[in-house]
Protein backbone atom coordinates (compact mmCIF):
# COMPACT_ATOMS: atom_id res chain seq x y z
CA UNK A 1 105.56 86.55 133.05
CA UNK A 2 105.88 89.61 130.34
CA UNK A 3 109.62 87.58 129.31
CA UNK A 4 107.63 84.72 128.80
CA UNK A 5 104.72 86.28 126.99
CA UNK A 6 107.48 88.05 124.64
CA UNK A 7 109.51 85.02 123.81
CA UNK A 8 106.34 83.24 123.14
CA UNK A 9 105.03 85.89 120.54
CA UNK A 10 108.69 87.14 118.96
CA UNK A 11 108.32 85.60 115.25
CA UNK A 12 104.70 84.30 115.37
CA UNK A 13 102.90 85.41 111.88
CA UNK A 14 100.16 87.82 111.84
CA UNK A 15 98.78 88.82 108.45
CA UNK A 16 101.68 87.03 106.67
CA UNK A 17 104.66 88.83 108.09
CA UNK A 18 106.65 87.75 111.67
CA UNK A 19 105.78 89.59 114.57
CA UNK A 20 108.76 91.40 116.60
CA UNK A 21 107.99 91.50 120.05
CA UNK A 22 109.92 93.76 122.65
CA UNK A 23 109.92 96.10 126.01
CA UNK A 24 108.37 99.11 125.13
CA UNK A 25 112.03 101.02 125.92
CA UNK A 26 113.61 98.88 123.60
CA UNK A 27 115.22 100.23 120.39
CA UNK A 28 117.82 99.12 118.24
CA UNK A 29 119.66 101.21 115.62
CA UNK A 30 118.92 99.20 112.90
CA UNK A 31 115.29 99.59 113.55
CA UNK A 32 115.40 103.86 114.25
CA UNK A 33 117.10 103.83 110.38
CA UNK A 34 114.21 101.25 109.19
CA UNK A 35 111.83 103.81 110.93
CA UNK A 36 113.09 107.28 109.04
CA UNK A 37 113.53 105.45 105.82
CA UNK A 38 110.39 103.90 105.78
CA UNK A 39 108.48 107.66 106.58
CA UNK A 40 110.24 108.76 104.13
CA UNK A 41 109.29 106.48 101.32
CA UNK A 42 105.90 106.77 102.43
CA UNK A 43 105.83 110.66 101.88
CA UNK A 44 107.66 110.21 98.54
CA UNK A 45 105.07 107.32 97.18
CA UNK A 46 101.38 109.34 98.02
CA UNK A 47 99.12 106.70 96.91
CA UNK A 48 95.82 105.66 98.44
CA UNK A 49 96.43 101.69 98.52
CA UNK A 50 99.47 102.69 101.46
CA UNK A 51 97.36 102.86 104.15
CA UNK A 52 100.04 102.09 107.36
CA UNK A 53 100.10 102.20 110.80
CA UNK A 54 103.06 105.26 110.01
CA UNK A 55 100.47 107.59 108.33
CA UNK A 56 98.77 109.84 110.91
CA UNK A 57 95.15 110.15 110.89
CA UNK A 58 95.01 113.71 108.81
CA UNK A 59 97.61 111.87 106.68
CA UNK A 60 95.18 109.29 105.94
CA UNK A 61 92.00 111.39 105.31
CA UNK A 62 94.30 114.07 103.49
CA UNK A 63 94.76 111.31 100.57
CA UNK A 64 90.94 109.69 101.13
CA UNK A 65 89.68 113.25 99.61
CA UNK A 66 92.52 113.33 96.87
CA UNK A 67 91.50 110.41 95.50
CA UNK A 68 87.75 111.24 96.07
CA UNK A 69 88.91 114.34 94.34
CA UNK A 70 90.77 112.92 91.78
CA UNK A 71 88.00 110.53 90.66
CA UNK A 72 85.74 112.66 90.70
CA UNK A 73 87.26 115.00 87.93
CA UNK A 74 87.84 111.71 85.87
CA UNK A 75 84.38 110.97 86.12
CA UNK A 76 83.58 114.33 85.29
CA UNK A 77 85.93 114.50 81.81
CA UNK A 78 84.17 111.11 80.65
CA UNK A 79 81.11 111.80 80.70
CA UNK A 80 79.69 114.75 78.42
CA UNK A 81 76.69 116.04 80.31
CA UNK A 82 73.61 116.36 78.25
CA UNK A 83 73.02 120.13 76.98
CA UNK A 84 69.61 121.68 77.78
CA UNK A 85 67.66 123.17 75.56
CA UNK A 86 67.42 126.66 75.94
CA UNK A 87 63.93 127.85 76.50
CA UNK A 88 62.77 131.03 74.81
CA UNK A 89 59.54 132.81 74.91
């Protein structure tokens, strides 16, 4: 029943890209170097928009505060805050 199930989903689409269906114990060697090469480009790139299933959770929050960060000091070098007048009695 799970051989069946497996054939029947190996190549289907989701999203736009072919599913790859196997046993959980299955591992090929071409997939452990897609793996480590594909971590590694991750860690190299750092952008916000590469939100993957490879990025832990910390990962993932680690980058949503600097960006948050990030745009927040843009924000803060465009605009020129107003100056107060100074009060003296």
């Amino acid at each position: 029943e799970a051989q069946l199930a497996m054939e029947k989903m190996d190549g289907r689409l989701a999203c736009g890209r072919p599913l790859v269906v196997r046993f959980a114990g299955e591992k090929t060697t071409a997939d452990a170097s897609k793996s480590s090469k594909g971590a590694d480009d991750l860690k190299k790139s750092g952008t916000f928009g590469c939100f993957t299933s490879h990025m832990s959770r910390s990962s993932k929050i680690a980058a949503i505060k600097n960006k948050l960060k990030s745009m927040e000091e843009e924000n803060c070098s465009s605009v020129k805050k107003p100056r107060q007048a100074g009060t003296s009695i």
